[in-house]
Protein backbone atom coordinates (compact mmCIF):
# COMPACT_ATOMS: atom_id res chain seq x y z
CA UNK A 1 78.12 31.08 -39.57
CA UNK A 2 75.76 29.86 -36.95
CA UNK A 3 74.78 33.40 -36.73
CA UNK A 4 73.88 33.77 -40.04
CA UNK A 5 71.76 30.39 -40.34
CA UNK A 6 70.23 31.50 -37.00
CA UNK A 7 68.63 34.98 -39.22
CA UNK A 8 67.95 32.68 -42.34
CA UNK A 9 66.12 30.39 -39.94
CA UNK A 10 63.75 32.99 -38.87
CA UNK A 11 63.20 34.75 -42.54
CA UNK A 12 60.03 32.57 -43.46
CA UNK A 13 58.85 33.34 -40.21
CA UNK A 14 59.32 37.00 -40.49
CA UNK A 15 57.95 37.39 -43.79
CA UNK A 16 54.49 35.14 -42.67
CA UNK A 17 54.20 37.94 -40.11
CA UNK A 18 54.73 40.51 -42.52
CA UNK A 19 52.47 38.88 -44.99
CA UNK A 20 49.96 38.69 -42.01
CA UNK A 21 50.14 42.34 -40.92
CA UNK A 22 50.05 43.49 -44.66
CA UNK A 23 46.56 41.17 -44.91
CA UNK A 24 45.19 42.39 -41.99
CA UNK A 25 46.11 46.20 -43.16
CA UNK A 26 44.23 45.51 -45.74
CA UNK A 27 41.32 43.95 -44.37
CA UNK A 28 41.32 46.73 -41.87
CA UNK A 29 41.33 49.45 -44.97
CA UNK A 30 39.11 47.28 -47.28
CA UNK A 31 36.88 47.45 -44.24
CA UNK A 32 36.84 50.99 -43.80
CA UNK A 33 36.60 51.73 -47.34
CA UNK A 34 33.52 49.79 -47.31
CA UNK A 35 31.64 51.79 -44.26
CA UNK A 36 32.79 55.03 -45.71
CA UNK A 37 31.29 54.22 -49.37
CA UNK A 38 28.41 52.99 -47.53
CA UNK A 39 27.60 56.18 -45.27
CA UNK A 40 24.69 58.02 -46.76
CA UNK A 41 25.58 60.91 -49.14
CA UNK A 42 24.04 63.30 -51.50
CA UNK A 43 21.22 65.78 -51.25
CA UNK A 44 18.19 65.13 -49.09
CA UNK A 45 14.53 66.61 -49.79
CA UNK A 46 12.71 67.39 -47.03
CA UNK A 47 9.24 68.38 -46.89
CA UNK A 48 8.13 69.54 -42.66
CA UNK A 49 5.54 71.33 -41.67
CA UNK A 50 7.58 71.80 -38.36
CA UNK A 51 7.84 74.90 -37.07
CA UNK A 52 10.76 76.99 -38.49
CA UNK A 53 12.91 76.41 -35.24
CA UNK A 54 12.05 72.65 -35.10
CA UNK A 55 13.01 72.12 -38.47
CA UNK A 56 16.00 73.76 -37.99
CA UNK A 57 17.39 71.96 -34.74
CA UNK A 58 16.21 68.74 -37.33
CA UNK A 59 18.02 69.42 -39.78
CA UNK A 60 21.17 70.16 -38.08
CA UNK A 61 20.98 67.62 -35.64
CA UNK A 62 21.03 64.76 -38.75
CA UNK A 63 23.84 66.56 -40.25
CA UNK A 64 25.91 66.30 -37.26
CA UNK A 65 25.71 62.26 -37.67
CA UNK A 66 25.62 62.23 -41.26
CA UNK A 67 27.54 65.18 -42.83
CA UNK A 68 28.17 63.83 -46.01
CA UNK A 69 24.54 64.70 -46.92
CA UNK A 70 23.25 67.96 -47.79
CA UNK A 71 19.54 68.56 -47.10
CA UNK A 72 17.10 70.89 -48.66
CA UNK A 73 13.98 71.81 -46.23
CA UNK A 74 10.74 72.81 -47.79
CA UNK A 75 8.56 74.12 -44.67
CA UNK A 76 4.93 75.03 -44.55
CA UNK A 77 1.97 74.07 -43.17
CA UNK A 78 0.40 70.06 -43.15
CA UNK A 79 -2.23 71.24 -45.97
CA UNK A 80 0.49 73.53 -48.14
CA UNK A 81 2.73 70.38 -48.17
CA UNK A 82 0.12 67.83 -49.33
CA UNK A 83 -1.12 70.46 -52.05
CA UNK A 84 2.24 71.05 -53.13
CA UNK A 85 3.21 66.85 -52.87
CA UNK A 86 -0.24 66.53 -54.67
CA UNK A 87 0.49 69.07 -58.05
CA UNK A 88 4.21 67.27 -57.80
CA UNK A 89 2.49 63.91 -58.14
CA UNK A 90 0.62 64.76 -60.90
CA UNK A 91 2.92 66.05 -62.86
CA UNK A 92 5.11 63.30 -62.42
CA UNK A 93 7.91 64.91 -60.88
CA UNK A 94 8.00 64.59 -57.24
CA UNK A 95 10.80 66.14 -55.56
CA UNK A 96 10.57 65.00 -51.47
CA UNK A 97 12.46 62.11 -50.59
CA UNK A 98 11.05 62.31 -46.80
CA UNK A 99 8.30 63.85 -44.99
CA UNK A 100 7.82 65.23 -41.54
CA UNK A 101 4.50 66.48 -40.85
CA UNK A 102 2.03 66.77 -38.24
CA UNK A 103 -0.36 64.22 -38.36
CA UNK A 104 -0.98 60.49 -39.31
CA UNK A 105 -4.18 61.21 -41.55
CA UNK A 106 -2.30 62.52 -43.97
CA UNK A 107 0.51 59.75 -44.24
CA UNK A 108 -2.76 57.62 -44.72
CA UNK A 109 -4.08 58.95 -46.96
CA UNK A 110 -0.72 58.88 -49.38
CA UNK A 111 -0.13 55.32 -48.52
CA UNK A 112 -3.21 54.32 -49.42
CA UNK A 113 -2.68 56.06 -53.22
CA UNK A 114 0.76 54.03 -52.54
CA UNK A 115 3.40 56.99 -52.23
CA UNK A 116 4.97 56.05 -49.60
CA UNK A 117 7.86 53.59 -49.45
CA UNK A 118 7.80 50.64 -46.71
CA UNK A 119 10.42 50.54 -44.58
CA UNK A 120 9.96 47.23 -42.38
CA UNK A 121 14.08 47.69 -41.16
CA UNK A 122 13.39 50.87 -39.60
CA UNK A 123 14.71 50.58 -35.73
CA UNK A 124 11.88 51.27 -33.81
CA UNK A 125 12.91 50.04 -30.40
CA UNK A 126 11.47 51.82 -27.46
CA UNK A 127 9.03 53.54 -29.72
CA UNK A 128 5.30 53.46 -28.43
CA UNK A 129 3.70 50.92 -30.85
CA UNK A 130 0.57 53.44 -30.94
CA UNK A 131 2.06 55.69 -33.19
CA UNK A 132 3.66 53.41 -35.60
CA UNK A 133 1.94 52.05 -38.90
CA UNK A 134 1.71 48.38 -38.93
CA UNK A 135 3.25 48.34 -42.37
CA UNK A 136 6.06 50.35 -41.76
CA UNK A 137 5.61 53.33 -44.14
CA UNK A 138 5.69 55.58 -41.26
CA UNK A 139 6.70 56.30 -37.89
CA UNK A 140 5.24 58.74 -35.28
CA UNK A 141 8.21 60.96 -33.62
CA UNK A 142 6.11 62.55 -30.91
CA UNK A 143 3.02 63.00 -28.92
CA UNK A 144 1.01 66.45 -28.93
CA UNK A 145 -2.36 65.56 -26.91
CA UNK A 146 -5.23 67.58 -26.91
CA UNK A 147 -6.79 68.47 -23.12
CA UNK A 148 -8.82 70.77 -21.67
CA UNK A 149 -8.09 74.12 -20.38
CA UNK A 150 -9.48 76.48 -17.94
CA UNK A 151 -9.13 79.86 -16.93
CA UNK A 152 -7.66 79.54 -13.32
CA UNK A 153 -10.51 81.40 -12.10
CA UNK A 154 -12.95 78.57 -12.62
CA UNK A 155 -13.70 77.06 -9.35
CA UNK A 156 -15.94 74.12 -10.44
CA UNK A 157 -13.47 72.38 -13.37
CA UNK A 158 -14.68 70.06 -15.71
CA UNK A 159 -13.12 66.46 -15.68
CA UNK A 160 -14.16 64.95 -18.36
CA UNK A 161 -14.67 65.46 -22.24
CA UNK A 162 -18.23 64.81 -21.47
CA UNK A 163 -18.50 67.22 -18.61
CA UNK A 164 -18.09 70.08 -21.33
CA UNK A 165 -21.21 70.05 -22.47
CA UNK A 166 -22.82 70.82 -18.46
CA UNK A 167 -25.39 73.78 -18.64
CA UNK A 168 -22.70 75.97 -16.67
CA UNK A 169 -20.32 76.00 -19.32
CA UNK A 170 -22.90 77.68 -21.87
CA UNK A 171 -21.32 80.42 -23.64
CA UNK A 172 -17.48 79.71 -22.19
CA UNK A 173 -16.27 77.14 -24.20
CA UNK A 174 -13.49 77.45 -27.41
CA UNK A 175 -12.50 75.12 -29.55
CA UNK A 176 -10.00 75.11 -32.46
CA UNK A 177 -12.22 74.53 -35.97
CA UNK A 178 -11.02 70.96 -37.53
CA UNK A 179 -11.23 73.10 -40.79
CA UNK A 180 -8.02 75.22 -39.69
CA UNK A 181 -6.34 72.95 -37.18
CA UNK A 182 -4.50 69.16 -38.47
CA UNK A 183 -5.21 68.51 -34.17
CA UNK A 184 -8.86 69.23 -34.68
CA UNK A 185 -9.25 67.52 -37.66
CA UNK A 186 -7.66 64.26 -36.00
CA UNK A 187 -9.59 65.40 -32.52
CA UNK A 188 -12.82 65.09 -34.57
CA UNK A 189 -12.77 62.25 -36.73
CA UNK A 190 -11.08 60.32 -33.02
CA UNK A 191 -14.32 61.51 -30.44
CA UNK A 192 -16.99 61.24 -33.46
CA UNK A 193 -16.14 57.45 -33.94
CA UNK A 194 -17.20 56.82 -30.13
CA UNK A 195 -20.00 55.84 -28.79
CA UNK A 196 -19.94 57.73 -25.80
CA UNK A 197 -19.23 61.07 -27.46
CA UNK A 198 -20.20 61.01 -31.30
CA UNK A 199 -21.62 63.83 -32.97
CA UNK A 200 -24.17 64.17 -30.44
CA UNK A 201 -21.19 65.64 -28.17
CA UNK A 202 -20.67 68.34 -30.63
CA UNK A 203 -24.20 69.20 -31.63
CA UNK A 204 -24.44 69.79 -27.88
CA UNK A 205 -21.28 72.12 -27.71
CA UNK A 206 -22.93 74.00 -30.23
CA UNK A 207 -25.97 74.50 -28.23
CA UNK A 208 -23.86 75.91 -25.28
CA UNK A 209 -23.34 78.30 -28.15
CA UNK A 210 -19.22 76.95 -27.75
CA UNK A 211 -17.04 78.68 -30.46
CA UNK A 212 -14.80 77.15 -33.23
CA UNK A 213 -11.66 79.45 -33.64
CA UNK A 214 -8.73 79.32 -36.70
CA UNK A 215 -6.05 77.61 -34.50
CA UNK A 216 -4.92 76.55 -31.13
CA UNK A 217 -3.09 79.93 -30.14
CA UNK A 218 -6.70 81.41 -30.55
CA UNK A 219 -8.33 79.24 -28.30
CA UNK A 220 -5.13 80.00 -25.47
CA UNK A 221 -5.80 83.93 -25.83
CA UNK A 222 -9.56 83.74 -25.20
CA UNK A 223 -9.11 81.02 -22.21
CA UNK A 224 -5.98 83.42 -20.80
CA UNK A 225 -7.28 86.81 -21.03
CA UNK A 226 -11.06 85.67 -19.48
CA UNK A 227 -12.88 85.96 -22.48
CA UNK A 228 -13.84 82.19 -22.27
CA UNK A 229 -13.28 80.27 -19.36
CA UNK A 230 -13.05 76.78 -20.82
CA UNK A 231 -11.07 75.66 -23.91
CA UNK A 232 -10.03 73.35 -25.84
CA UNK A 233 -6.41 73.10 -26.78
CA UNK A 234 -2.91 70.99 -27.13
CA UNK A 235 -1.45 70.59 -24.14
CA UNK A 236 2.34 72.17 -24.65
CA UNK A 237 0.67 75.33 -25.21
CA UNK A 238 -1.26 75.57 -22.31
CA UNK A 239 1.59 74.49 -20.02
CA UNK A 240 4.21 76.55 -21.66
CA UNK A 241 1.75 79.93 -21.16
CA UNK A 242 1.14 78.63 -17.61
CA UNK A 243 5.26 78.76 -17.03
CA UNK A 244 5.50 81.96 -18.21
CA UNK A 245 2.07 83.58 -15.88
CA UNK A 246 -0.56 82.91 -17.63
CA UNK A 247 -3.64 81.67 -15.53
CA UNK A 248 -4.50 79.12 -17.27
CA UNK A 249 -4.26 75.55 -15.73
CA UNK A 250 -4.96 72.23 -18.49
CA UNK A 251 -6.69 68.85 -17.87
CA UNK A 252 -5.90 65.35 -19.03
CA UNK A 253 -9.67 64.23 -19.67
CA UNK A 254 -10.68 60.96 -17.85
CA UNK A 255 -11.75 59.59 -21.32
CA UNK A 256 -7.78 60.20 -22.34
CA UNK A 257 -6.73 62.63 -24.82
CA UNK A 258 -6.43 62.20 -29.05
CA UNK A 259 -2.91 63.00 -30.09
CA UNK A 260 -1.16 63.83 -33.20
CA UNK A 261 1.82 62.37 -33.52
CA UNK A 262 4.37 64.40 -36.26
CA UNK A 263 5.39 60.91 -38.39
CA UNK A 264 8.21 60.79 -40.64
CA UNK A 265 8.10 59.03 -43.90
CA UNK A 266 9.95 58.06 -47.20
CA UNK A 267 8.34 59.03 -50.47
CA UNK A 268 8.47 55.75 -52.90
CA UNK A 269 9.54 57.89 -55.50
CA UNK A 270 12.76 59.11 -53.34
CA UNK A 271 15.70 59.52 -55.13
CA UNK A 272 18.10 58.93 -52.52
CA UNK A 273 16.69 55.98 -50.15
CA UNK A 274 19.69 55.46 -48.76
CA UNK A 275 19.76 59.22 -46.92
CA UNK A 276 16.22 58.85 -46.40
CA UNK A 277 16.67 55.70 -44.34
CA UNK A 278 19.15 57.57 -42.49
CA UNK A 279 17.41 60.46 -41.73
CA UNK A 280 14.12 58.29 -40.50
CA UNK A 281 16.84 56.45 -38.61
CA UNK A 282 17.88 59.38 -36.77
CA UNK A 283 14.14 60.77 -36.07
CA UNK A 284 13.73 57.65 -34.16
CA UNK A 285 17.15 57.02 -32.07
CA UNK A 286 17.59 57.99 -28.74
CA UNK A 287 19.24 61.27 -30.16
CA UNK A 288 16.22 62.11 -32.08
CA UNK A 289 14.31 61.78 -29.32
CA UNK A 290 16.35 63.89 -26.58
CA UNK A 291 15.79 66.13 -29.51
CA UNK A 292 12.12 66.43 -29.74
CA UNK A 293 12.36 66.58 -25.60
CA UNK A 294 14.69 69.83 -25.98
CA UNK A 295 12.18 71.48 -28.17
CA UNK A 296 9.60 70.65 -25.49
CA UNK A 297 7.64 67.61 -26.49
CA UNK A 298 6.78 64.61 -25.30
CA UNK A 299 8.97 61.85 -27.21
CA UNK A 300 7.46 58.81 -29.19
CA UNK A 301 9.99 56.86 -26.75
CA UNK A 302 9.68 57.19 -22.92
CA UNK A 303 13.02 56.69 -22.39
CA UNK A 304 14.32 59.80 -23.63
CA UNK A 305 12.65 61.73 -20.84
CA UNK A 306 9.99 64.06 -20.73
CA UNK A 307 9.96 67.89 -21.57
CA UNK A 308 9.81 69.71 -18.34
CA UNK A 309 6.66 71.21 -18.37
CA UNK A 310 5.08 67.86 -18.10
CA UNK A 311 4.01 67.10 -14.13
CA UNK A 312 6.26 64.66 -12.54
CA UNK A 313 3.99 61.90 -12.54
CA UNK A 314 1.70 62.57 -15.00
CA UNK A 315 -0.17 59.72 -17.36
CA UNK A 316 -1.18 60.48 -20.69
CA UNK A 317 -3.90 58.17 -21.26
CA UNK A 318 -3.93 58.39 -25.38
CA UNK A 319 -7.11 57.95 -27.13
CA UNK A 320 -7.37 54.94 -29.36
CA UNK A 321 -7.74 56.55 -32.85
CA UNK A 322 -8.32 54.46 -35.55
CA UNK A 323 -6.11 56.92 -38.46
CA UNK A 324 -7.27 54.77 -41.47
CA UNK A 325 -10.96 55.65 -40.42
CA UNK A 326 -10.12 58.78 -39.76
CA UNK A 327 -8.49 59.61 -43.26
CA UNK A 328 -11.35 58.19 -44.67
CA UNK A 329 -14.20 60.29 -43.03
CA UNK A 330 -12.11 62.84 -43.15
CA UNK A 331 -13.89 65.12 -45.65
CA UNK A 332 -17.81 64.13 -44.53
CA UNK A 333 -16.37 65.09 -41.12
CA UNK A 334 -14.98 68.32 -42.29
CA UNK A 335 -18.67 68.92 -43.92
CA UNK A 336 -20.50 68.24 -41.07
CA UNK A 337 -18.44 70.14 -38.51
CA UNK A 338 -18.65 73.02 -41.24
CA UNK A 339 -22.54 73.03 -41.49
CA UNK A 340 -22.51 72.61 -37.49
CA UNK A 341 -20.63 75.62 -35.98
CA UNK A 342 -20.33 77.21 -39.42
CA UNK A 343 -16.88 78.25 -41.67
């Protein structure tokens, strides 16, 4: 008997533990439930003007941390995707729900017609605050810098943007035209806004009779193969052709060098913010970031290293650029550049 009203004793207290367990079973599932319905999901419209490899590695790379959403990649050029995002727009039916392209001008210019969405939750620590929009509607991933480079040959190297335009440079410089290049473009409407360059820098690369080429890979073959002996061009190129034997060698300009900066962006319109979130999420982690190292550029955020062509050591002085200027201007720019060194 005492045996039997020792088990009876402990029955409430067996089935509060049981009840306990069962809660916290619950609470454990309830709370897994709850992450799992809130991981993104769904398709995902991408619109890059990343090279096909990039956007590849991209792609894959944000399904690997979110494979519950499928993503469809529309890849061209910066001024195919804006025309395309511009005939979408007017028709009412845009289909992008982010954007990865390469320069800031253009995220401007379709925040200032209000397309994009604000995303003030975005995690952007560790990112350098120079390539990130003050109101959040998007976020620079990278840093491609425009330098100088010279033919290895050259014994007396220029310094200095402003050392370009030296009498013993006429007839050896190349440039890539602002009317081909998204770099250019930004490169332009950057050294024309400052005092100590302007337009008057350019008017006087034109009288060295410099050239304005469709593209940086243009400028690289003229520089490499000695048919110019000064260019002007983004610096992975030039360091990558330099790894591989080209004599070529490239220059960080004292004044510091503009940049493009490949932002990412939500379109207001999106039609799966949640994903989008995600995937601007990812573009900006650590991960993302190792990423854009790997594919040999030098990350928004320092502390995912450095691609290694980039000199141990080496300080990239960016040029202040002021993008909303810069979008505005744009087109005069364009114009004057155009009736400067010609189409």
């Amino acid at each position: 008997m005492k045996k039997q009203n020792r088990c009876s004793a402990h029955q409430p207290a067996r089935r509060a533990v049981l009840t306990t367990l069962g809660a916290l079973g619950f609470a454990a599932a309830f709370t897994a439930g709850s992450a799992l319905a809130q991981a993104p999901g769904g398709k995902l419209v991408l619109y890059t003007s990343q090279p096909e490899r990039d956007a590849s590695q991209t792609v894959a790379a944000f399904r690997k941390v979110n494979p519950g959403v499928e993503v469809e990649v529309f890849r061209s050029g910066t001024t195919e995707v804006m025309a395309k995002l511009a005939a979408e727009f007017a028709a009412g039916q845009p289909k992008a729900d982010v954007l990865l392209i390469a320069d800031a001008a253009s995220m401007e210019t379709l925040k200032k017609d209000g397309r994009l969405l604000a995303y003030p939750q975005a995690k952007v620590d560790g990112i350098d605050p120079a390539v990130l929009d003050a109101d959040r509607t998007y976020f620079g991933s990278k840093l491609v810098t425009t330098g100088i480079v010279v033919n290895t040959s050259v014994k007396s190297r220029p310094q200095s943007w402003t050392d370009l335009v030296k009498p013993e440079y006429k007839g050896q410089i190349s440039m890539p035209s602002p009317l081909y290049s998204g770099a250019a473009a930004i490169m332009l409407g950057t050294m024309t806004a400052r005092p100590d360059l302007g337009w008057t820098f350019f008017e006087k690369l034109k009288a060295l009779d410099a050239v304005a080429v469709r593209g940086n890979g243009a400028v690289l073959t003229a520089v490499a193969n000695g048919e110019k002996t000064v260019g002007v061009l983004v610096d992975f190129m030039a360091f990558n052709a330099k790894a591989k034997g080209s004599p070529v060698d490239f220059i960080f300009p004292k004044e510091g060098n503009p940049a493009v900066t490949e932002p990412v962006a939500i379109v207001k319109a999106t039609q799966n913010q949640a994903a989008a979130k995600a995937f601007v999420d990812f573009i900006l982690s650590l991960d993302g970031q190792k990423l854009v190292v790997s594919m040999g550029y030098i990350p928004a955020n320092p502390a995912a290293g450095a691609p290694a062509w980039l000199p141990p050591g080496a300080k990239i002085n960016l040029m202040p650029t002021n993008i909303a200027q810069v979008a505005a201007t744009n087109d005069a720019n364009l114009k004057r550049f155009a009736e400067i060194f010609g189409k």
